[in-house]
Protein backbone atom coordinates (compact mmCIF):
# COMPACT_ATOMS: atom_id res chain seq x y z
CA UNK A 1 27.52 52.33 -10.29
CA UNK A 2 27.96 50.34 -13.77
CA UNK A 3 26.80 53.75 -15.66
CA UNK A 4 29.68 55.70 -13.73
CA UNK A 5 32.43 53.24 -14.35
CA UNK A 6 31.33 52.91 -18.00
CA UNK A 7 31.34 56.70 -18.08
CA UNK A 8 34.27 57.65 -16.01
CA UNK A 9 36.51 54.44 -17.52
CA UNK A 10 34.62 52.88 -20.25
CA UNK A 11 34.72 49.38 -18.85
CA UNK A 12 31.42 47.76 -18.58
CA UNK A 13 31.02 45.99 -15.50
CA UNK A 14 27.47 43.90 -15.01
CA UNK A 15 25.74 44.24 -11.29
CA UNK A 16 25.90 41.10 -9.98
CA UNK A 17 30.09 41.48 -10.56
CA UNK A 18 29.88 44.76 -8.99
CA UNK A 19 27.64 43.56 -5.97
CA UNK A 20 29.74 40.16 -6.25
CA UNK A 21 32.91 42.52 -5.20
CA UNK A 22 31.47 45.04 -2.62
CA UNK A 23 29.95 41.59 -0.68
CA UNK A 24 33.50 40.73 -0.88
CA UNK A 25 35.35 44.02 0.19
CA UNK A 26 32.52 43.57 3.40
CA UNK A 27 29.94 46.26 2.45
CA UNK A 28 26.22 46.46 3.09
CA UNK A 29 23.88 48.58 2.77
CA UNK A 30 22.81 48.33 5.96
CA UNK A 31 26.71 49.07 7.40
CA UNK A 32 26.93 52.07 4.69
CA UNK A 33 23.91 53.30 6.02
CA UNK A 34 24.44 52.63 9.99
CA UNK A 35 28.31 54.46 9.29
CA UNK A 36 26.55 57.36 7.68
CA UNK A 37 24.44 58.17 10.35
CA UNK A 38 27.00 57.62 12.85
CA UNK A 39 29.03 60.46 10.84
CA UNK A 40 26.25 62.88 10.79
CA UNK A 41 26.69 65.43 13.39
CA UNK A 42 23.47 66.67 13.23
CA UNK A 43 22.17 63.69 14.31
CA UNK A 44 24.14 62.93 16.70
CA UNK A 45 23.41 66.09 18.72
CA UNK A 46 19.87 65.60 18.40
CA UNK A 47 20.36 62.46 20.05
CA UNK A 48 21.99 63.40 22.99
CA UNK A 49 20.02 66.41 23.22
CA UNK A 50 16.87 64.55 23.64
CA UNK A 51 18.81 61.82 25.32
CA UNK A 52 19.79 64.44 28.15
CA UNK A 53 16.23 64.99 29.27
CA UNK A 54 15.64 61.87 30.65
CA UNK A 55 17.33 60.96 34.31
CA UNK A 56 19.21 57.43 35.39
CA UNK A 57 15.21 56.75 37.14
CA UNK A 58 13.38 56.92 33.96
CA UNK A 59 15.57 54.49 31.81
CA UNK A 60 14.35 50.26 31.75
CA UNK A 61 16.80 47.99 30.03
CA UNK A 62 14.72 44.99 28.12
CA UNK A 63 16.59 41.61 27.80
CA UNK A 64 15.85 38.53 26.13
CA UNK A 65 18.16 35.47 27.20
CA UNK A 66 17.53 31.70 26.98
CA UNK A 67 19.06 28.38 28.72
CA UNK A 68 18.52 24.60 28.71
CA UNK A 69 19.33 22.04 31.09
CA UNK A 70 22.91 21.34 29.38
CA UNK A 71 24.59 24.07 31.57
CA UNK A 72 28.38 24.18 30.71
CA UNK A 73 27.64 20.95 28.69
CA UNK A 74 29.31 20.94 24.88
CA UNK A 75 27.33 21.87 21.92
CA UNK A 76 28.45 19.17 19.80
CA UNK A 77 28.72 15.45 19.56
CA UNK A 78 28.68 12.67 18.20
CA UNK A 79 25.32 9.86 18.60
CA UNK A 80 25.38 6.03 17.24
CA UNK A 81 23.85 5.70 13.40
CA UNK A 82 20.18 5.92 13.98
CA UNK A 83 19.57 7.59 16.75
CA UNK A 84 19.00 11.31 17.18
CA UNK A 85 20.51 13.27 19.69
CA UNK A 86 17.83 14.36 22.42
CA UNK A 87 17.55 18.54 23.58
CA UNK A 88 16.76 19.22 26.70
CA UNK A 89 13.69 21.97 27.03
CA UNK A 90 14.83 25.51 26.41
CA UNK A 91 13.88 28.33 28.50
CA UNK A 92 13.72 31.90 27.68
CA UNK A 93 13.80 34.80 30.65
CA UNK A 94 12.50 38.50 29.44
CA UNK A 95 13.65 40.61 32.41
CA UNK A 96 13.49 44.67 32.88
CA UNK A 97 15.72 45.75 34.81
CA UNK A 98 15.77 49.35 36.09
CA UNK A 99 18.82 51.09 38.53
CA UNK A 100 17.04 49.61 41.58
CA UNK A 101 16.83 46.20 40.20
CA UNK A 102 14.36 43.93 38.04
CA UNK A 103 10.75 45.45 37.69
CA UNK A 104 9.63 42.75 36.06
CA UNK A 105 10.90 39.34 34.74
CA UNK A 106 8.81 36.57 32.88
CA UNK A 107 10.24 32.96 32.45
CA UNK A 108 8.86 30.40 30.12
CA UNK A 109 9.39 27.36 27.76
CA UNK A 110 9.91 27.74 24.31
CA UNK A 111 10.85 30.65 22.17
CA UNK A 112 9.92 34.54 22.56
CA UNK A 113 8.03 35.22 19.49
CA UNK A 114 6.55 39.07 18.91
CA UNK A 115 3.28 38.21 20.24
CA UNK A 116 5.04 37.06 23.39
CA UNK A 117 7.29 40.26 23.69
CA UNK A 118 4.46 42.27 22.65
CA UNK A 119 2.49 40.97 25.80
CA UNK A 120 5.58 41.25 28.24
CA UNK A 121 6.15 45.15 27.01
CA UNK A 122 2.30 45.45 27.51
CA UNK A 123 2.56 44.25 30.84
CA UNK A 124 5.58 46.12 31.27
CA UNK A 125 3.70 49.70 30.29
CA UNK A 126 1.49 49.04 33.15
CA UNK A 127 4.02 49.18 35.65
CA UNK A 128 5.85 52.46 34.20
CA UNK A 129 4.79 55.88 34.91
CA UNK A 130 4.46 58.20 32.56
């Protein structure tokens, strides 16, 4: 981009000022890229091409959600000088749900880390025919 407005306007511009302003203006590579194949046509009717071959019965919907013991509690606070403010245990629930309800749901302390998905999906597999 700095060769083409140095060769288009003769202004050299360095890359960090150029990436400074497109950070700025709100683009990404990753948004550029996500828009562009959203705009591709072809793509798009590839994907609900293959899309259309499967039936309401064959989809499962993965979810990942997690609670504590606060409820409807408030995030924030304030604590006296010297004494830190106490978390209740956090739970995380990885359910699949399918159109005739959950096919299988796991519930557990602590965080879902990839070897934990991993295992659910694993487990998961099992139950799914082909």
């Amino acid at each position: 981009m700095a060769v083409i407005l140095w060769d288009e306007f003769e202004a050299w511009v360095s890359e960090s000022t150029i990436s400074r302003s497109l950070r700025a203006a709100g683009w990404s590579r990753k948004i550029a890229r996500r828009v562009a194949h959203e705009r591709n046509a072809d793509l798009r009717d590839t994907y609900f091409h293959n899309l259309s071959a499967f039936r309401s019965y064959h989809l499962v919907y993965v979810d990942e959600s997690g609670c504590d013991r606060r409820g409807g509690f408030r995030r924030s606070g304030w604590f006296p000088l010297g004494i830190t403010p106490q978390r209740g245990q956090q739970y995380q629930i990885l359910p699949a749900y399918t159109q005739d309800g959950v096919l299988l749901s796991r519930v557990f302390r602590g965080s879902t880390d990839s070897d934990v998905f991993e295992d659910f999906i694993g487990q998961l597999l099992t139950l799914c025919s082909r």
